[in-house]
N, C-alpha and C. Protein backbone atom coordinates (compact mmCIF):
# COMPACT_ATOMS: atom_id res chain seq x y z
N UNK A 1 96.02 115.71 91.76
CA UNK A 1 95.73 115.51 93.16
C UNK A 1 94.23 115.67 93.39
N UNK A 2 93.64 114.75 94.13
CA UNK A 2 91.93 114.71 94.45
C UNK A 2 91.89 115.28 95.71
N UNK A 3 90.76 116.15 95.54
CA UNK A 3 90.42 117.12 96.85
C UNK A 3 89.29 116.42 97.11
N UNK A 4 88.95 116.30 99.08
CA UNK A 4 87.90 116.02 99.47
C UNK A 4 87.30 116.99 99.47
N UNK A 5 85.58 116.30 99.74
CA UNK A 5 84.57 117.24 99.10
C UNK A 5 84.67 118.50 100.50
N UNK A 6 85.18 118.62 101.91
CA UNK A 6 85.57 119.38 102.81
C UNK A 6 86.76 120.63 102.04
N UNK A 7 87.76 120.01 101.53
CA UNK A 7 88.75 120.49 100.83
C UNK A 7 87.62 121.72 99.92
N UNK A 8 87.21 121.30 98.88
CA UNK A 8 86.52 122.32 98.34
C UNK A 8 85.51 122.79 98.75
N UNK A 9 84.96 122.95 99.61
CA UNK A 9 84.47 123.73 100.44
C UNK A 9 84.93 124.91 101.28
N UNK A 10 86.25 124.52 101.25
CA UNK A 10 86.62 125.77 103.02
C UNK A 10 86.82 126.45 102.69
N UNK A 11 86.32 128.01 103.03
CA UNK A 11 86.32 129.36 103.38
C UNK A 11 87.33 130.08 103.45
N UNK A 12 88.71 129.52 104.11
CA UNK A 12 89.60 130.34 104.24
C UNK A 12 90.85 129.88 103.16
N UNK A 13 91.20 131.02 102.65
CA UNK A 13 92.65 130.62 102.33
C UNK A 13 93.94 129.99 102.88
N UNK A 14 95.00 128.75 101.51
CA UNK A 14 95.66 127.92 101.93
C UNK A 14 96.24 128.21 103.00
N UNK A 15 96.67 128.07 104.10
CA UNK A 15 97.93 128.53 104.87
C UNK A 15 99.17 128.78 104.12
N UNK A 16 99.44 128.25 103.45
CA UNK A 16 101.00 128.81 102.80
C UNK A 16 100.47 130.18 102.07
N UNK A 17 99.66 130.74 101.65
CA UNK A 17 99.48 132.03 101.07
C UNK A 17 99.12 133.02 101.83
N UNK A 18 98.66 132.50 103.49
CA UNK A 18 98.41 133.55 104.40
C UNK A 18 100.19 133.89 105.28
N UNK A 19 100.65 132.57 105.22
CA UNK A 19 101.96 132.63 105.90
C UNK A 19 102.93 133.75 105.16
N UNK A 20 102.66 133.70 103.78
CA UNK A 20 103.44 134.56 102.65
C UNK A 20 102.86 135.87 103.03
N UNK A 21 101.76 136.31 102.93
CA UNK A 21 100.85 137.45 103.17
C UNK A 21 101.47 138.45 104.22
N UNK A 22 101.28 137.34 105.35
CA UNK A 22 101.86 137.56 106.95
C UNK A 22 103.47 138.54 106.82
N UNK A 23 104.05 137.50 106.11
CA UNK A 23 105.59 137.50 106.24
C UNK A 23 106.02 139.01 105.36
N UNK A 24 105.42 139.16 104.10
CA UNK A 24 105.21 140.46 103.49
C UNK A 24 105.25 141.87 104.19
N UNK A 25 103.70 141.54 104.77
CA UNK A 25 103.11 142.34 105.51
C UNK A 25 104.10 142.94 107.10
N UNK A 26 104.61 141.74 107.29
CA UNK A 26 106.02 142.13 108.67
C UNK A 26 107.02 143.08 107.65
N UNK A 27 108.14 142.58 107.14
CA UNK A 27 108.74 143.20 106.45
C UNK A 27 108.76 144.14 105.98
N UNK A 28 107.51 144.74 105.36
CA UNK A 28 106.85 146.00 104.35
C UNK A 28 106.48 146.74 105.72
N UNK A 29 105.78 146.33 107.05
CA UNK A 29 105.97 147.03 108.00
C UNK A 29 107.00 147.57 108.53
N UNK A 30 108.21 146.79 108.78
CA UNK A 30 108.95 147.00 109.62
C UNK A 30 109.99 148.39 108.81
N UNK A 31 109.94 148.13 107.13
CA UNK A 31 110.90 149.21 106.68
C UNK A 31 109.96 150.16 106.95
N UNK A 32 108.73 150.57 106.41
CA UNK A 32 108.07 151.81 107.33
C UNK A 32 108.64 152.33 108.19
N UNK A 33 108.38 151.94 109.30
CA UNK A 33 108.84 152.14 110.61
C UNK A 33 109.71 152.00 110.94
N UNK A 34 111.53 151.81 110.02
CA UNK A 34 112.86 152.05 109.95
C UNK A 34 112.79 153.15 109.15
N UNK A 35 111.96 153.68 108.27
CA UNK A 35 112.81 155.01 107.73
C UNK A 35 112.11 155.94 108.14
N UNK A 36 112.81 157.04 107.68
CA UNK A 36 112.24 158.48 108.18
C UNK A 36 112.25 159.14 106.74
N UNK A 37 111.03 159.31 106.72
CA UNK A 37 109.96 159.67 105.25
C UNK A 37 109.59 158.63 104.37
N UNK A 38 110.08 158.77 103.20
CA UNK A 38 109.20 157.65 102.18
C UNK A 38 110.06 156.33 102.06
N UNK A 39 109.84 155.17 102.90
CA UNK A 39 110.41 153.96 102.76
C UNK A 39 111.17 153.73 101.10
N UNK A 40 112.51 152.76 101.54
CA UNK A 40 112.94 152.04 100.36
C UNK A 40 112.06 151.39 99.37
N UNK A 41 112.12 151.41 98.52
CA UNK A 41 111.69 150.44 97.21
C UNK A 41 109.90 150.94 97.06
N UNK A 42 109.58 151.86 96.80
CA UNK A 42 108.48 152.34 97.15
C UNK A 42 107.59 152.20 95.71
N UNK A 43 108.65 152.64 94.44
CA UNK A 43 108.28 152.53 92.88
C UNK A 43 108.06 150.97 92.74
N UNK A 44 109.15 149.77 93.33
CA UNK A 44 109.35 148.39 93.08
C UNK A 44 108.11 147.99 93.25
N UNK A 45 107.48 148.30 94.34
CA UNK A 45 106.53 147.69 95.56
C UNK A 45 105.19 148.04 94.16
N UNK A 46 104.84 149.22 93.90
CA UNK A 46 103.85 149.64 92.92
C UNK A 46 103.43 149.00 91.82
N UNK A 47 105.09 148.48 90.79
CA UNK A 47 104.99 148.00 89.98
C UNK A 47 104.81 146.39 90.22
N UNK A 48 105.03 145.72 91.31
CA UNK A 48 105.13 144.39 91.56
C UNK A 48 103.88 143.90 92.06
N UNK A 49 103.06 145.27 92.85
CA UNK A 49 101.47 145.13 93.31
C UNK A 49 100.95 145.17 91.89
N UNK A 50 101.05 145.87 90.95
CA UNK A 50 100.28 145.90 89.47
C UNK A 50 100.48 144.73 88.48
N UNK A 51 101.60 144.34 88.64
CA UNK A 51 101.94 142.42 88.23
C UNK A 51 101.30 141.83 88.70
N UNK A 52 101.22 141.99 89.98
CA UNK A 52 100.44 141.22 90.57
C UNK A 52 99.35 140.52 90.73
N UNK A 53 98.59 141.73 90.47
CA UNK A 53 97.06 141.79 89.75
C UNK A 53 96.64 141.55 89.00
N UNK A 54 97.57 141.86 87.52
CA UNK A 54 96.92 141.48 86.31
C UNK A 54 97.43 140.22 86.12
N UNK A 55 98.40 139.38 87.09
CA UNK A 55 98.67 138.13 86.77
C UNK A 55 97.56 137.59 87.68
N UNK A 56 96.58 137.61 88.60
CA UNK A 56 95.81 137.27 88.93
C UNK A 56 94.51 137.19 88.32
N UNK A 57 94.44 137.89 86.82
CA UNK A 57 93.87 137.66 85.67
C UNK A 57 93.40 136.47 85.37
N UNK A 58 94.34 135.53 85.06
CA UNK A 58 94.59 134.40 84.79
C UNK A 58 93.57 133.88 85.05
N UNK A 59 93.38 133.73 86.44
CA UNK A 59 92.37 132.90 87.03
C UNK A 59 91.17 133.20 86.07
N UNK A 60 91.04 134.06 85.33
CA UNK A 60 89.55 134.41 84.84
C UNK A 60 89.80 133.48 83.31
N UNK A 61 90.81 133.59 82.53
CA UNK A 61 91.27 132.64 81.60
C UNK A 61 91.12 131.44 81.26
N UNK A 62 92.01 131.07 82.98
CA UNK A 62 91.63 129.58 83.14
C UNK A 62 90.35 128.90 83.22
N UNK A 63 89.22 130.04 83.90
CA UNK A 63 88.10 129.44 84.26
C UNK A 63 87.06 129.23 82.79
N UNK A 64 87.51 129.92 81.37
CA UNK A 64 86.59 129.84 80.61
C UNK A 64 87.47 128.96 79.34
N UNK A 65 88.62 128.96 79.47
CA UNK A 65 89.47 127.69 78.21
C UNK A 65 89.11 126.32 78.95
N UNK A 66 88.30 125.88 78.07
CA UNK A 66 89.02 124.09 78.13
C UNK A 66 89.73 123.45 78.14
N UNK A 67 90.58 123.89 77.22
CA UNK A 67 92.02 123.29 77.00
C UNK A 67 93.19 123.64 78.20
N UNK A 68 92.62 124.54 79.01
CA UNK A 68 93.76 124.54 80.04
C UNK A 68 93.03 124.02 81.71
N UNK A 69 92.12 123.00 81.43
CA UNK A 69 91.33 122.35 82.60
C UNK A 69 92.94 121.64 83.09
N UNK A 70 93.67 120.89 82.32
CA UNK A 70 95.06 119.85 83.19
C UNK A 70 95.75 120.67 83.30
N UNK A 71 96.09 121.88 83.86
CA UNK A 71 96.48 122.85 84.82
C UNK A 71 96.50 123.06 85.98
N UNK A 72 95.43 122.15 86.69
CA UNK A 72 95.14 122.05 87.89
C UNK A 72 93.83 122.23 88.52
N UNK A 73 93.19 122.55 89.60
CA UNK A 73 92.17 122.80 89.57
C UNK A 73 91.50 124.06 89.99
N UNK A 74 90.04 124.13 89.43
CA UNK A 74 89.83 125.49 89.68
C UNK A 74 89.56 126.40 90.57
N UNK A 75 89.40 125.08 92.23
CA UNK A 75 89.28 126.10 93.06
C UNK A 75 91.40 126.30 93.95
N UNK A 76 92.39 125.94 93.22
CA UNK A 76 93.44 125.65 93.05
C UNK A 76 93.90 127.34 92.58
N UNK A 77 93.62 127.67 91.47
CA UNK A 77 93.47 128.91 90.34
C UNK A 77 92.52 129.68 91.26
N UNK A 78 91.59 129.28 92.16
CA UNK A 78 90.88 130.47 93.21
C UNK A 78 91.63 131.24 93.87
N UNK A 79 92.04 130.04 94.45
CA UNK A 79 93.26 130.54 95.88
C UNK A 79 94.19 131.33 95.36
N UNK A 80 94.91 131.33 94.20
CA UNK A 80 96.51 131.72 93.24
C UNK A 80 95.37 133.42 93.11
N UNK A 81 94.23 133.49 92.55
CA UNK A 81 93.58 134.48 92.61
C UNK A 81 93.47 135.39 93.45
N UNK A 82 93.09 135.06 94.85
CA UNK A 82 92.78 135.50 95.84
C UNK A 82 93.91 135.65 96.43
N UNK A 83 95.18 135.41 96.31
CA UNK A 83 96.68 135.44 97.58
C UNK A 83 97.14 136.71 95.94
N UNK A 84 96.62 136.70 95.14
CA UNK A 84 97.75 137.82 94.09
C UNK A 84 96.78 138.87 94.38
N UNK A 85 95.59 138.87 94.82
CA UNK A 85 94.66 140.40 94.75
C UNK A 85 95.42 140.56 96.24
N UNK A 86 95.29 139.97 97.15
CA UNK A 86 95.39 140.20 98.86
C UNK A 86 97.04 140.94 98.72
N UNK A 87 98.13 139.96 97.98
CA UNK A 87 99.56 140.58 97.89
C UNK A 87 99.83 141.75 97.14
N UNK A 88 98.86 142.24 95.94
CA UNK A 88 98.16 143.21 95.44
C UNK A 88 98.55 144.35 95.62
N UNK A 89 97.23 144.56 96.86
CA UNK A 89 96.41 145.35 97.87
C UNK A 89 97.88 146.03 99.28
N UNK A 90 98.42 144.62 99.30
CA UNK A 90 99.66 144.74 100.29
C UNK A 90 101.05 145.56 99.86
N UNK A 91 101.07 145.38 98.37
CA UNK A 91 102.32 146.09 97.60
C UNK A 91 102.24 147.55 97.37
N UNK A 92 100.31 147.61 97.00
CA UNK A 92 100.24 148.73 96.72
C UNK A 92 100.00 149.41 97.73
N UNK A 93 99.62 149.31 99.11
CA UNK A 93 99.12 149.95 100.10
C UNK A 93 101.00 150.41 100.62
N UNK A 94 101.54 150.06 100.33
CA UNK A 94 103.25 150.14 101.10
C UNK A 94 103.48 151.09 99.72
N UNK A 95 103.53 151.13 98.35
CA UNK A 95 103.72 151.98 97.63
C UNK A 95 103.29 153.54 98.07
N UNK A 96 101.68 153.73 98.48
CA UNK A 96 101.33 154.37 98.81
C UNK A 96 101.62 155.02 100.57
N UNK A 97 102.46 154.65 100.87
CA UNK A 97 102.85 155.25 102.23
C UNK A 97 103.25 156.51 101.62
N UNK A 98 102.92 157.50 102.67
CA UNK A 98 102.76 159.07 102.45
C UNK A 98 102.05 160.00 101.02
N UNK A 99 101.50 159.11 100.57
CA UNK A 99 100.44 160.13 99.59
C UNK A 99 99.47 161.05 100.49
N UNK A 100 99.28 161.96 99.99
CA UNK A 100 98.17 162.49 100.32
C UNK A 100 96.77 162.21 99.80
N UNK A 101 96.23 162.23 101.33
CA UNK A 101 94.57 161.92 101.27
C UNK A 101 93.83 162.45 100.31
N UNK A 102 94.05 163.59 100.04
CA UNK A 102 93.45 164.22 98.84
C UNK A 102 92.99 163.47 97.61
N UNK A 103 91.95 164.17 97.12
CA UNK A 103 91.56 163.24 95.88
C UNK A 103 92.45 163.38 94.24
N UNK A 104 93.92 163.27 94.82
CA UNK A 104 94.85 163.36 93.93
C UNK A 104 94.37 161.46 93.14
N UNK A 105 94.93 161.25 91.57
CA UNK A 105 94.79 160.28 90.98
C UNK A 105 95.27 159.07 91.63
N UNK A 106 96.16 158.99 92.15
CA UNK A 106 97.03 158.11 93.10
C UNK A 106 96.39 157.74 94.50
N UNK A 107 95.50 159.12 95.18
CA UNK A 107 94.64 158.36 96.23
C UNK A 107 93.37 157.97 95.14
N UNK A 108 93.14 158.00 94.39
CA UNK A 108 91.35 157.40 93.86
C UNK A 108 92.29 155.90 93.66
N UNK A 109 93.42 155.89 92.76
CA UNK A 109 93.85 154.51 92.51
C UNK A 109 93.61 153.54 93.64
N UNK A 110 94.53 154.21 94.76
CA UNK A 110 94.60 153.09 95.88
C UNK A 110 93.07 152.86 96.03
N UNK A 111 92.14 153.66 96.65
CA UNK A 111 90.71 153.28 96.62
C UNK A 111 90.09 152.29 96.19
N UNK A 112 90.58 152.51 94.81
CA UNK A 112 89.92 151.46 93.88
C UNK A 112 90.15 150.24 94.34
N UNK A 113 91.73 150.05 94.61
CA UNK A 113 92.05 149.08 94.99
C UNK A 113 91.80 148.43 96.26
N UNK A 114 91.25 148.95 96.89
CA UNK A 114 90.97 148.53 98.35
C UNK A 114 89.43 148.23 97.76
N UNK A 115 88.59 148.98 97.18
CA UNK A 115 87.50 148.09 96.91
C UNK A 115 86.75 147.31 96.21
N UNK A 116 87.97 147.05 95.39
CA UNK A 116 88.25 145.96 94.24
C UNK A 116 88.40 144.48 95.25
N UNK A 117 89.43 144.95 95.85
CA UNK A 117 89.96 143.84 96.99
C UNK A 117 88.87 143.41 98.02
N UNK A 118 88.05 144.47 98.54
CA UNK A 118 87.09 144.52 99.00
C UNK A 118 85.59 143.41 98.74
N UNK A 119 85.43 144.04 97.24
CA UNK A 119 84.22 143.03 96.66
C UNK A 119 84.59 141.70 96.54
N UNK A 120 85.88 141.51 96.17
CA UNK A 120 86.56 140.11 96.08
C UNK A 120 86.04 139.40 97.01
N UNK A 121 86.62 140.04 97.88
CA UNK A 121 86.33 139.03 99.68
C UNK A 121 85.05 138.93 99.82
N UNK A 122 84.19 139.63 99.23
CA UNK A 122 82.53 139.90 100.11
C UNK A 122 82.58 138.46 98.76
N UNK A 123 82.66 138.34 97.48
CA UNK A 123 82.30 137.32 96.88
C UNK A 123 82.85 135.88 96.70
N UNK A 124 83.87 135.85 97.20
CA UNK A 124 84.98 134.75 97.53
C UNK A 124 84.07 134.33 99.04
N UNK A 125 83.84 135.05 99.87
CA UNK A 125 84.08 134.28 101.38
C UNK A 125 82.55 134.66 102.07
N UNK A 126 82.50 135.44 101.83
CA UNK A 126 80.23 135.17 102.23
C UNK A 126 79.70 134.36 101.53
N UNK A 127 79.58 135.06 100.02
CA UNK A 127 79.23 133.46 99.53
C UNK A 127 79.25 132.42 99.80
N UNK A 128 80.20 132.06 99.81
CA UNK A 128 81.04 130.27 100.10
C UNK A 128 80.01 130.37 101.52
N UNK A 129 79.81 131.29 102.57
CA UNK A 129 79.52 130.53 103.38
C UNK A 129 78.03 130.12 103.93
N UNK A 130 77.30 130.75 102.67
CA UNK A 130 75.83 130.65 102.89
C UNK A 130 75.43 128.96 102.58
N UNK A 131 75.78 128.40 101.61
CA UNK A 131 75.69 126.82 101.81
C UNK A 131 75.72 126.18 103.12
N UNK A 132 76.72 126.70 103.87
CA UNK A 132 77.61 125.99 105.30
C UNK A 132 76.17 126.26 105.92
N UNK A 133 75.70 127.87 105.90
CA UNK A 133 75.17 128.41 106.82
C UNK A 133 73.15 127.14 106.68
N UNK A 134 73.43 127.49 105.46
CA UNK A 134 71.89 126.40 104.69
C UNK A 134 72.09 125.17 105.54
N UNK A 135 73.13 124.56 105.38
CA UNK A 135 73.26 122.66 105.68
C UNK A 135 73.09 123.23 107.38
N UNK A 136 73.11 123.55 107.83
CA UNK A 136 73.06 123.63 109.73
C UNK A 136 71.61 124.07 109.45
N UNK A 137 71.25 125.16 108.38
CA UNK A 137 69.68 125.18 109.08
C UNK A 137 68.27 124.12 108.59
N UNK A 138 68.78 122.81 108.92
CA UNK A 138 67.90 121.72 108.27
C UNK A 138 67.05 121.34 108.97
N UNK A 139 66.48 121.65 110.34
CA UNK A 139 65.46 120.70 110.76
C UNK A 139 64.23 121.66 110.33
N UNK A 140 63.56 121.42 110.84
CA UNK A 140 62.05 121.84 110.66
C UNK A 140 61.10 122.83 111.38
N UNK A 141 61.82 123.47 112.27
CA UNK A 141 61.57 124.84 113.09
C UNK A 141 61.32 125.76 112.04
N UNK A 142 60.24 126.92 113.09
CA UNK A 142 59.67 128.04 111.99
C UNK A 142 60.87 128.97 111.75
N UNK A 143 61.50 129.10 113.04
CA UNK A 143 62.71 129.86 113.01
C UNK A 143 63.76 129.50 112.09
N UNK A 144 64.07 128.26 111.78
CA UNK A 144 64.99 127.66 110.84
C UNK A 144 64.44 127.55 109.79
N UNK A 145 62.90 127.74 109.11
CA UNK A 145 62.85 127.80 108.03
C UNK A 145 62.67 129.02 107.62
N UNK A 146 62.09 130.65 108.41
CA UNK A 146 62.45 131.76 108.09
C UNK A 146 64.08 132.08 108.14
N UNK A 147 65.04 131.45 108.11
CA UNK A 147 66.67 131.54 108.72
C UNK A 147 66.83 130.98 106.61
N UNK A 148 66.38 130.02 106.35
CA UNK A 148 66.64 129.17 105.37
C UNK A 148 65.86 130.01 104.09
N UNK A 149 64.80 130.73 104.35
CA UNK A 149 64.70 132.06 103.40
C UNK A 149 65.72 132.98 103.13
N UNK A 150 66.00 133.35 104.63
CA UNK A 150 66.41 134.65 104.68
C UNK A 150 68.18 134.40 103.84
N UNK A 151 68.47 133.05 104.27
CA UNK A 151 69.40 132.23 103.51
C UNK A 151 69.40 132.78 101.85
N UNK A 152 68.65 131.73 101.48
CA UNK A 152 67.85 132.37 99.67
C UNK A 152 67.90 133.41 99.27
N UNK A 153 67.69 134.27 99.71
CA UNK A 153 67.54 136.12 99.89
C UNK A 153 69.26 136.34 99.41
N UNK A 154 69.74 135.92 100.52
CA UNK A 154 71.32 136.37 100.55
C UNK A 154 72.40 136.03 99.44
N UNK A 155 71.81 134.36 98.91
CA UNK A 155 72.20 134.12 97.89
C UNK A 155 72.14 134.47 96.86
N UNK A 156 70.68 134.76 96.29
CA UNK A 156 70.33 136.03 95.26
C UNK A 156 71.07 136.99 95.06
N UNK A 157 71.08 137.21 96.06
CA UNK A 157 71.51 138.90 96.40
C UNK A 157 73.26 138.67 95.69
N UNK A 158 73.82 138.00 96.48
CA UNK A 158 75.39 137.84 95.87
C UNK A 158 75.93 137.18 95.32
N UNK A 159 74.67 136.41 94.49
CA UNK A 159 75.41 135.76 93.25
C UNK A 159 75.49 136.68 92.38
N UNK A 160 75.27 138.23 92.34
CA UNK A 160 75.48 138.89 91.35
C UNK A 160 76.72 139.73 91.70
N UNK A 161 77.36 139.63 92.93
CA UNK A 161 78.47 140.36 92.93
C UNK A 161 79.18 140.66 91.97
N UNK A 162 79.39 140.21 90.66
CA UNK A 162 80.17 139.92 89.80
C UNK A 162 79.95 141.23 88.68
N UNK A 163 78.49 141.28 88.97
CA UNK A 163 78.07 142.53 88.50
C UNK A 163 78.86 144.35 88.67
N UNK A 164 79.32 143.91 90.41
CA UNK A 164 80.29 145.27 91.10
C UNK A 164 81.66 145.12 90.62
N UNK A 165 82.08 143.37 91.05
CA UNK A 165 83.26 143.64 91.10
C UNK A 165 84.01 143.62 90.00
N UNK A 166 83.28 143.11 88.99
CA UNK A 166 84.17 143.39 87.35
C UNK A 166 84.29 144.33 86.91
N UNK A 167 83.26 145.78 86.87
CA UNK A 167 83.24 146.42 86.18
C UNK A 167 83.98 147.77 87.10
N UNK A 168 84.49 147.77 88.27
CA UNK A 168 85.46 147.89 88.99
C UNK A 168 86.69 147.62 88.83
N UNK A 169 86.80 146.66 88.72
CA UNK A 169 88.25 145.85 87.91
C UNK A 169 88.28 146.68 87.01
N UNK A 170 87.36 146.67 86.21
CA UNK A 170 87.86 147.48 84.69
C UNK A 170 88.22 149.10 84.91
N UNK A 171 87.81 149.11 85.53
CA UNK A 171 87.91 150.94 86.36
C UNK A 171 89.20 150.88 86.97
N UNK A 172 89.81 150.30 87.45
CA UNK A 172 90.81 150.14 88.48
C UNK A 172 91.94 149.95 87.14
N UNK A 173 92.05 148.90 86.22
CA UNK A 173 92.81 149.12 85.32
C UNK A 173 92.89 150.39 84.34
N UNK A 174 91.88 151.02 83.79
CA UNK A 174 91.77 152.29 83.50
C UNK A 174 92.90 153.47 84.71
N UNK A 175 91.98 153.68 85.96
CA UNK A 175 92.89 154.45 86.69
C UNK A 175 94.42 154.00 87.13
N UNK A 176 94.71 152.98 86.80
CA UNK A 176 96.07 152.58 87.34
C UNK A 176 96.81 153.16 86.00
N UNK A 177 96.25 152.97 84.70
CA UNK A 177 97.03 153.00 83.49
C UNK A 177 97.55 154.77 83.21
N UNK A 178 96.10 155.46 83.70
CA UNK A 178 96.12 156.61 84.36
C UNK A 178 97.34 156.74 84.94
N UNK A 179 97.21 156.53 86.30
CA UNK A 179 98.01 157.10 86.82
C UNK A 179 99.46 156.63 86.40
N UNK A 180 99.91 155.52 85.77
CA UNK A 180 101.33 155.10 85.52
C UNK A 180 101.52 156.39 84.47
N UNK A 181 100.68 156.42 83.62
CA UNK A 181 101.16 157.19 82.35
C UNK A 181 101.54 158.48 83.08
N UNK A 182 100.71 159.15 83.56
CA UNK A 182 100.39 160.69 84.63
C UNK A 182 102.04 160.65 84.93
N UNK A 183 102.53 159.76 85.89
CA UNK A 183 103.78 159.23 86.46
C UNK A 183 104.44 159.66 85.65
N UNK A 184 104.73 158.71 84.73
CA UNK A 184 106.02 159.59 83.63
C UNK A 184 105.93 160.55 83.02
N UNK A 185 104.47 161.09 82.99
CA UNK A 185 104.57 162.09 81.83
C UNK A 185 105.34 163.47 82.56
N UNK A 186 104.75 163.64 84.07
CA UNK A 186 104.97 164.79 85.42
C UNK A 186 105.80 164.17 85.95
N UNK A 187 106.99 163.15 86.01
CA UNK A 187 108.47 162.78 86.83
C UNK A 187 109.52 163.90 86.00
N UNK A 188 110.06 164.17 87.20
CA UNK A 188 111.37 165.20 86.44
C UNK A 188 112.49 164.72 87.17
């Protein structure tokens, strides 16, 4: 399937992965707020947010084999990226209903994960939109060409995101492995 050059451009994620997100996010609310103490399926939700994630791996796979380019495309494998970190973030944040705030292993985990999820978005969706922001500042005003620096600046600046958010990732798998092991070793 050929994407217009608008198509690969836009900023926001597909609608069918926000509609899924949405629909999650109701549901995983609503048992909250039907039980009294620690919601149903609370272990499921943990282990299916941690699938989740490392099947959102992939995307990093796909982007450096050749041989798996007729797979589809890569800003295709973006989106599949970005809806498994966001559903993630959503499994594990409902896992974590009633932990304590404390800097127990299980609150640093979630952390991680919120700013794992976090850098994602700052590099998925600012990025993307400094181009947009460049093509509007084209005429020839002083103001639009200090705007079209300050542009440059920004791009610099976060084309290295990749720098935070990987080596985060790798931290986040460390503490998750942590804490699963921790899990069984202290379950009685």
């Amino acid at each position: 399937m050929r994407h217009t050059e608008n198509e690969n451009q836009r900023t926001a994620l597909a609608w069918p992965y926000i509609a899924l997100l949405l629909g999650e996010i109701a549901v995983l609310g609503r048992l909250v707020a039907l039980s009294h103490g620690r919601p149903p399926m609370t272990y499921e939700l943990g282990w299916a947010g941690c699938g989740s994630m490392l099947l959102m791996q992939v995307y990093s796979i796909r982007r450096r084999v050749r041989a798996l380019r007729a797979l589809g495309s890569l800003h295709a494998w973006l989106d599949l990226h970005v809806f498994l970190g966001l559903q993630g973030l959503v499994f594990v944040a409902y896992h974590s209903v009633g932990i304590s705030a404390h800097a127990s292993l299980a609150a640093i985990n979630f952390s991680l994960v919120a700013i794992v999820v976090g850098t994602g978005i700052i590099g998925r969706y600012l990025y993307c939109l400094i181009p947009h922001a460049r093509a509007r500042a084209t005429r020839g005003s002083i103001a639009l060409a200090s705007r079209r620096i300050a542009l440059d600046l920004a791009e610099r600046g976060l084309s290295r995101w990749t720098l935070l958010h990987r080596p985060l990732a790798f931290l986040l798998l460390a503490i998750t492995t942590l804490h699963v092991l921790a899990h069984f070793a202290y379950a009685v």
